[in-house]
Protein backbone atom coordinates (compact mmCIF):
# COMPACT_ATOMS: atom_id res chain seq x y z
CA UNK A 1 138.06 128.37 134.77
CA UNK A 2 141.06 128.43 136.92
CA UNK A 3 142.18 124.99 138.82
CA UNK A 4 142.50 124.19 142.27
CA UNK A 5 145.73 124.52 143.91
CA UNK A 6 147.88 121.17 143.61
CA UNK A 7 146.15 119.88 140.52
CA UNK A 8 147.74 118.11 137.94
CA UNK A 9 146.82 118.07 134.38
CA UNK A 10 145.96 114.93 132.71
CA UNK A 11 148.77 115.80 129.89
CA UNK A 12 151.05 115.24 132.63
CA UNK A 13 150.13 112.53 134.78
CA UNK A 14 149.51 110.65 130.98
CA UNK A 15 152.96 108.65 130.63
CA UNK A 16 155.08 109.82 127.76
CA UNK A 17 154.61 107.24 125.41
CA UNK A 18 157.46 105.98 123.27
CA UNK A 19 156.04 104.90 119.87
CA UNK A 20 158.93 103.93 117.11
CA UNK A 21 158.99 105.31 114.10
CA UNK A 22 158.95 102.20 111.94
CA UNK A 23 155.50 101.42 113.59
CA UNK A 24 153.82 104.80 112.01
CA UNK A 25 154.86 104.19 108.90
CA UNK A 26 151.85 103.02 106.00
CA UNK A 27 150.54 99.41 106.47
CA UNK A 28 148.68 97.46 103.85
CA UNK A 29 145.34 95.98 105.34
CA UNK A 30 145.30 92.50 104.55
CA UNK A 31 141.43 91.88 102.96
CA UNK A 32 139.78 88.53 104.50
CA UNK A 33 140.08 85.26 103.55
CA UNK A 34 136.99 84.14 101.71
CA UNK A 35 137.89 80.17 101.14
CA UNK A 36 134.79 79.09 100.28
CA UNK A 37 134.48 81.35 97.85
CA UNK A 38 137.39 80.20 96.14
CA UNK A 39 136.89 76.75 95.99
CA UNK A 40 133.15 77.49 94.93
CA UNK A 41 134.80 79.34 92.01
CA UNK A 42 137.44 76.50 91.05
CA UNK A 43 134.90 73.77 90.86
CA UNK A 44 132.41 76.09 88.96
CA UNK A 45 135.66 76.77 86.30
CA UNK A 46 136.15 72.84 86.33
CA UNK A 47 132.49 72.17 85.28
CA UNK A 48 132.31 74.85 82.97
CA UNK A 49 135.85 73.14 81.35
CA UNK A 50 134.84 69.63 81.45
CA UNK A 51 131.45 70.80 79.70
CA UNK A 52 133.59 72.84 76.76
CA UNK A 53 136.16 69.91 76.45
CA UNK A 54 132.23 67.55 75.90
CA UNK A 55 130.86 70.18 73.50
CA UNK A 56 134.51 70.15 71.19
CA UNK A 57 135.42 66.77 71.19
CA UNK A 58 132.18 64.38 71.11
CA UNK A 59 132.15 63.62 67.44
CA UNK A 60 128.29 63.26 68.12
CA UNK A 61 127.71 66.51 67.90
CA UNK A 62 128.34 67.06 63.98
CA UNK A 63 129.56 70.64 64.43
CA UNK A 64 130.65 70.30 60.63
CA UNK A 65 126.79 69.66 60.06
CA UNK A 66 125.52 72.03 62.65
CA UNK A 67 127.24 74.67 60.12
CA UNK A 68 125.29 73.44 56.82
CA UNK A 69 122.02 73.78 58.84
CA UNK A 70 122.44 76.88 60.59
CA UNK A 71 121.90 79.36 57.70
CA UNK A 72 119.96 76.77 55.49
CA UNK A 73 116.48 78.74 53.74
CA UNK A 74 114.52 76.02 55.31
CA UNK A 75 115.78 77.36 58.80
CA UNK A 76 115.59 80.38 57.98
CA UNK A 77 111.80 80.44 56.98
CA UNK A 78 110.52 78.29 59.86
CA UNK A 79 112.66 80.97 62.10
CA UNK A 80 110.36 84.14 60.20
CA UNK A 81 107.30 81.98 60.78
CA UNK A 82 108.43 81.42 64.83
CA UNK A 83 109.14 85.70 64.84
CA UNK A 84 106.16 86.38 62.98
CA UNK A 85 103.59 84.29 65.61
CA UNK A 86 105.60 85.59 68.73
CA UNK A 87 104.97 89.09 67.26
CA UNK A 88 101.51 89.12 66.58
CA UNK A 89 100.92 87.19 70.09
CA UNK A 90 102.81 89.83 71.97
CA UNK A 91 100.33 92.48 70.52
CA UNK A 92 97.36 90.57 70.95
CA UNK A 93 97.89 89.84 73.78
CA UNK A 94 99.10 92.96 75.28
CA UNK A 95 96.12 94.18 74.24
CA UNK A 96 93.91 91.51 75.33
CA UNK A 97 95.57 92.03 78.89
CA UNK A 98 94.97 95.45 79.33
CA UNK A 99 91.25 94.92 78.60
CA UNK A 100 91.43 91.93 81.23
CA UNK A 101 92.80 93.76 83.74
CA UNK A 102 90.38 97.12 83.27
CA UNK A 103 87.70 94.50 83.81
CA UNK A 104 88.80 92.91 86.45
CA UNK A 105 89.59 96.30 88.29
CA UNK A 106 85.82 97.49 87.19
CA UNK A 107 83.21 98.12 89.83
CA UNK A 108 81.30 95.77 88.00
CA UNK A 109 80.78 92.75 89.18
CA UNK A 110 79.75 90.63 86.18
CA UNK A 111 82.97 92.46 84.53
CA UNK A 112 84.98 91.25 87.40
CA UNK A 113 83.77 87.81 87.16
CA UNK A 114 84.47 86.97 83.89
CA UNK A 115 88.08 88.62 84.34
CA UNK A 116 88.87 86.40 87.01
CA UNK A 117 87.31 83.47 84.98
CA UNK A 118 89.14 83.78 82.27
CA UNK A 119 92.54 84.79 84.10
CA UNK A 120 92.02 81.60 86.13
CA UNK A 121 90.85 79.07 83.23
CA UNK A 122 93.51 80.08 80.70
CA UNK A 123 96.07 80.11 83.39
CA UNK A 124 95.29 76.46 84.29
CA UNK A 125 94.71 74.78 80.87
CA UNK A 126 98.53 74.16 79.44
CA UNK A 127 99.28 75.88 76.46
CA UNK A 128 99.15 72.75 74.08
CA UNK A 129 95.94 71.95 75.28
CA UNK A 130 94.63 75.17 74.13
CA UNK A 131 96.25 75.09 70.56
CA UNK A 132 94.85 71.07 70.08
CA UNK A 133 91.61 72.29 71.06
CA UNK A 134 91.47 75.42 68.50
CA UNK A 135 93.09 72.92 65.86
CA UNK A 136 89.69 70.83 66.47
CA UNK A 137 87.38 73.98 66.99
CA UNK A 138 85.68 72.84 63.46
CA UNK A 139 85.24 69.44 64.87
CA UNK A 140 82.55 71.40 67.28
CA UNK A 141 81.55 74.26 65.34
CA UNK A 142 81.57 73.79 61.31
CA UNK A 143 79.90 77.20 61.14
CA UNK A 144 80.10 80.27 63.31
CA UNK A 145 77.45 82.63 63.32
CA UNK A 146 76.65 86.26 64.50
CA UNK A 147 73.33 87.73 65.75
CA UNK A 148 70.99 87.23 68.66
CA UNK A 149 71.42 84.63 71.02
CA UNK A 150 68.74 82.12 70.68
CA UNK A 151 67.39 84.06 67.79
CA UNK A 152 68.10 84.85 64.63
CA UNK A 153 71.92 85.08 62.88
CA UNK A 154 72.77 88.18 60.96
CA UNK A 155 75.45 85.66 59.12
CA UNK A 156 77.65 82.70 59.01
CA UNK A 157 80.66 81.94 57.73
CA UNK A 158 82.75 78.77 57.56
CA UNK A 159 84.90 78.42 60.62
CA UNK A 160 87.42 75.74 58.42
CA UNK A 161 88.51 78.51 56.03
CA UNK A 162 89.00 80.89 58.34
CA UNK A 163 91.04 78.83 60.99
CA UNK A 164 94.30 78.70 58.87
CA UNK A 165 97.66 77.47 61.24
CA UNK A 166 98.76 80.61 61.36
CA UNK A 167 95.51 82.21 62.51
CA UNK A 168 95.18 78.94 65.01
CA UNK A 169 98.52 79.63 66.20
CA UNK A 170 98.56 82.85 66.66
CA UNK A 171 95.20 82.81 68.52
CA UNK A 172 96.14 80.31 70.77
CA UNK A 173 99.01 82.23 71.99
CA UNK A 174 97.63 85.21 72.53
CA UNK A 175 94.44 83.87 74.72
CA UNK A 176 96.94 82.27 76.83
CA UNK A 177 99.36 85.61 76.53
CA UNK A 178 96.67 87.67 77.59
CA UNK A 179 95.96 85.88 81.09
CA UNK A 180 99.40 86.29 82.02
CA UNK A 181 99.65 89.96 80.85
CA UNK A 182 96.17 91.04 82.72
CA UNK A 183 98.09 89.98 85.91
CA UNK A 184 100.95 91.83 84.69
CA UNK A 185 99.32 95.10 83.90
CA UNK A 186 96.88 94.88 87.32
CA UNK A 187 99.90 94.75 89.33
CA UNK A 188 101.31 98.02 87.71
CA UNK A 189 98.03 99.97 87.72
CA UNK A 190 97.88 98.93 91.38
CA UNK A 191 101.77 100.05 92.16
CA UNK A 192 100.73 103.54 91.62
CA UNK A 193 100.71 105.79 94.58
CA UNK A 194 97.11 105.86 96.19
CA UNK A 195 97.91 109.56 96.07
CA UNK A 196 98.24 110.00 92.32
CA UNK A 197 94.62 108.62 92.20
CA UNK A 198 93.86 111.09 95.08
CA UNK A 199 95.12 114.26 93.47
CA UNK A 200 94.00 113.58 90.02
CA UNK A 201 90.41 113.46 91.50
CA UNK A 202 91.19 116.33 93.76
CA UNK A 203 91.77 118.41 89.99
CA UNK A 204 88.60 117.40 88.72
CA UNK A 205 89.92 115.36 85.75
CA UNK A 206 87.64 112.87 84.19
CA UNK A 207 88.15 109.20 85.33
CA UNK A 208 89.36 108.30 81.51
CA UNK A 209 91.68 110.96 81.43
CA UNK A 210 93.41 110.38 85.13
CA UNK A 211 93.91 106.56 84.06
CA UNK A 212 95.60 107.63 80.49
CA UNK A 213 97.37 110.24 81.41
CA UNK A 214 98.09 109.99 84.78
CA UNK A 215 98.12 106.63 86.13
CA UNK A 216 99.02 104.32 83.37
CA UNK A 217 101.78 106.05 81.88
CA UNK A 218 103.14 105.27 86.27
CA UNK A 219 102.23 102.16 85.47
CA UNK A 220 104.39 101.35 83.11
CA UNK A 221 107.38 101.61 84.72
CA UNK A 222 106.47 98.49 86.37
CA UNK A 223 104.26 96.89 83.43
CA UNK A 224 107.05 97.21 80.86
CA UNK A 225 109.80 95.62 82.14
CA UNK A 226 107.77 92.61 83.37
CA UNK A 227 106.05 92.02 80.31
CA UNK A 228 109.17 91.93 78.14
CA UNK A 229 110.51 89.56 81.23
CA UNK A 230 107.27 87.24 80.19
CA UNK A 231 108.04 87.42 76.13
CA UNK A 232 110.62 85.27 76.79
CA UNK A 233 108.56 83.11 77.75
CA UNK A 234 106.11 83.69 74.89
CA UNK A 235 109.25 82.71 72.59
CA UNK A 236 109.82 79.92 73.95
CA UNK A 237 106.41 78.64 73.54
CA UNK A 238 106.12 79.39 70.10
CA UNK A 239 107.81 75.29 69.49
CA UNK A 240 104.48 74.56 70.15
CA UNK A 241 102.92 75.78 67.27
CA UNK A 242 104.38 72.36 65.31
CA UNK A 243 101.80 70.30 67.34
CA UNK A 244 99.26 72.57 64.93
CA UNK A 245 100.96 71.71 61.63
CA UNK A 246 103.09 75.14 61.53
CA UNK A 247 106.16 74.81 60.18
CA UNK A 248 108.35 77.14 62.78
CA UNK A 249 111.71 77.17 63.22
CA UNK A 250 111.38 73.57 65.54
CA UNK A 251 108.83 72.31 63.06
CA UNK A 252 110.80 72.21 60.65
CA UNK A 253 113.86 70.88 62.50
CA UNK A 254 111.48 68.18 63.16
CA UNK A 255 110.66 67.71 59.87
CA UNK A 256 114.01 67.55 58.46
CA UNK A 257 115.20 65.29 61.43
CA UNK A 258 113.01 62.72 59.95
CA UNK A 259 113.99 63.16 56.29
CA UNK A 260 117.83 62.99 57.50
CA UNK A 261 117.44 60.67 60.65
CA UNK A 262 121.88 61.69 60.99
CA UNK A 263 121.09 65.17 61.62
CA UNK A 264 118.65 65.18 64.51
CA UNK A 265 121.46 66.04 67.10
CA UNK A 266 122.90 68.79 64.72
CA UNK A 267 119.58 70.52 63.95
CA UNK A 268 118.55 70.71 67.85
CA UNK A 269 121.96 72.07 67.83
CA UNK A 270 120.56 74.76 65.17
CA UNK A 271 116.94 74.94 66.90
CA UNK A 272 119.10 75.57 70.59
CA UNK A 273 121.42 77.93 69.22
CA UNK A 274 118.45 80.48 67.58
CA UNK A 275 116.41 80.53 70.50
CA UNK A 276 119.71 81.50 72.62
CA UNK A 277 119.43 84.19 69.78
CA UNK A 278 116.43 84.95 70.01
CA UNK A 279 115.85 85.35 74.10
CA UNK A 280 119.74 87.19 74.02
CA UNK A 281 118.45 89.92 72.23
CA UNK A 282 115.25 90.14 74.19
CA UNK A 283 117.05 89.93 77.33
CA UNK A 284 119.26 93.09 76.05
CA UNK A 285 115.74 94.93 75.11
CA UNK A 286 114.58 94.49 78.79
CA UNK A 287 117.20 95.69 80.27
CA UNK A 288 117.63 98.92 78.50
CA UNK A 289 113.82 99.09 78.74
CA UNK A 290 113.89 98.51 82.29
CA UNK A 291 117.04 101.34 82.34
CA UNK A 292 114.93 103.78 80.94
CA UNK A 293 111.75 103.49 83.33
CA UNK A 294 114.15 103.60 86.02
CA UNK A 295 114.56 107.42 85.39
CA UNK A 296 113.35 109.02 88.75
CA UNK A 297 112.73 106.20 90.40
CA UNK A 298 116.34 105.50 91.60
CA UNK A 299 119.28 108.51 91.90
CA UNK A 300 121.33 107.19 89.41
CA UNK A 301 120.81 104.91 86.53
CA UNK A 302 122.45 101.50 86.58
CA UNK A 303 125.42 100.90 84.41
CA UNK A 304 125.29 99.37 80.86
CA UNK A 305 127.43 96.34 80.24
CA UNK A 306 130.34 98.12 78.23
CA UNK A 307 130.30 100.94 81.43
CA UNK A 308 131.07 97.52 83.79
CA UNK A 309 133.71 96.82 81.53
CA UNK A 310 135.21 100.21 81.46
CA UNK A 311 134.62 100.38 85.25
CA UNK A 312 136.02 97.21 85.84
CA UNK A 313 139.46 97.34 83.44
CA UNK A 314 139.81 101.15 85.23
CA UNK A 315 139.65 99.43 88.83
CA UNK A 316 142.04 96.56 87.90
CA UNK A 317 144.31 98.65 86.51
CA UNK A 318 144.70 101.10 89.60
CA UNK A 319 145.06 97.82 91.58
CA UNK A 320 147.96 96.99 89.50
CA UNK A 321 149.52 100.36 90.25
CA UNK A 322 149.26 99.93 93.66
CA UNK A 323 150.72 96.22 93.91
CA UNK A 324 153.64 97.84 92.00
CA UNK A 325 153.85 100.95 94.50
CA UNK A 326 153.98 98.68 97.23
């Protein structure tokens, strides 16, 4: 398109601009100042000093005695005992959950009912309330008996033998396990996609085999990870099972606090110390469980601990290069 007679360009009416060449050159962009950051960061380091200097130097603490109990047999056993309950409790009621929750997402509603009863009683009564009131159970009941209500029993059998502590602790847990896990595993089965339901019904598949196959194996990917979240928990609550007469690993710190009334601060040392222990390496098992589920759901998977510290020594390291280049 040609231009009208007279015109001028706007390359030449722009004034020549005289930049220097010192101005062009590379400048380093100065990051912003974050101060409250930093001091947040210098009185968290002072805390976390002050509360290492307390832990070294109080002579209170025994740390010479905390070593003699740590790896004593008597530890040792009542920490098997505390594993063994929290195992068998994590089954149960796993199990007992799943059950809970098919109920309470039945299209029955007596099923439904009794879900939600149960879910909301257990969930309500503490957890030492339950276990004191198994421990008595024989108080109420001397003899159980199966067979037709208000009729006649098939047999009977002595509720006092069978209710050893370990049975009474491990029962205990895992009715109170199992209201918190029914909640758990509802909330996956409902985080499936409405259209997974849709399209298994769309192929015809029987209703057990589009919840085993389809939809629960989904649901897991949300189930898992919360449920190991909630076994720390159920570790934790395991230092109840003393109020039963079970010797775990903080009944029998109890127990030998009163036998060596000197040691009680070193053996809640102990007690503190293996459940760190314990939860650490639960904690560790979630998150690589929680990694693994998270294949498909997210583009890439997130870094391990030793990959942050590879990242991170890689990234300070080309930050000290460039400090030096500049």
């Amino acid at each position: 398109m040609s231009e009208p007679p007279g015109a001028v360009t706007l390359a030449e009416a722009a004034p020549a601009i005289d930049v220097p060449s010192e101005k062009l050159t590379a400048q380093r962009v100065q990051p912003l100042r974050k101060p409250g950051r930093w001091i947040a960061t210098a009185v968290a380091l002072v805390l976390v000093a002050q509360f290492t200097h307390g832990l070294i130097s109080n002579p209170f603490y025994q740390w010479d005695r905390f070593g003699y109990w740590f790896l004593r047999p008597v530890i040792l056993d009542g920490l098997l005992i505390t594993l063994e309950v929290a195992a068998w409790s994590a089954v149960l009621g796993l199990l007992g959950g799943i059950l809970l929750a098919l109920a309470r997402l039945s299209k029955s509603p007596v099923l439904r009912a009794v879900s939600w009863t149960y879910v909301w009683a257990l969930r309500s009564i503490p957890l030492i309330v339950v276990l004191l009131f198994l421990y008595n159970f024989s108080a109420l009941y001397q003899t159980l008996s199966v067979g037709v209500p208000f009729g006649p029993a098939f047999f009977r059998f002595d509720e006092s033998r069978l209710a050893t502590d370990m049975v009474i602790a491990v029962v205990g847990l895992s009715l109170n396990e199992a209201a918190y896990a029914a909640e758990v595993v509802r909330g996956g089965i409902l985080s499936v996609d409405q259209g997974q339901h849709e399209a298994a019904a769309a192929l015809g598949l029987p209703k057990r085999y589009q919840f085993w196959k389809i939809v629960f194996p989904q649901a897991l990917r949300s189930i898992t990870p919360n449920y190991v979240n909630q076994l720390i928990g159920l570790v934790k609550s395991t230092s109840l099972v003393f109020y039963v007469s079970l010797l775990d690993l903080f009944g029998t710190a109890q127990t030998m606090g009163a036998t060596y009334p000197g040691d009680i601060v070193p053996l809640l040392l102990v007690v503190t110390v293996w459940y760190l222990i314990l939860t650490s390496v639960v904690s560790v098992v979630q998150f690589y469980v929680e990694r693994y589920y998270a294949r498909g759901a997210t583009r890439s998977l997130p870094p391990t601990p030793l990959q942050k510290l590879r990242t991170g020594l890689t990234d300070l390291r080309a930050r000290i290069r460039r400090e030096a280049a500049v």
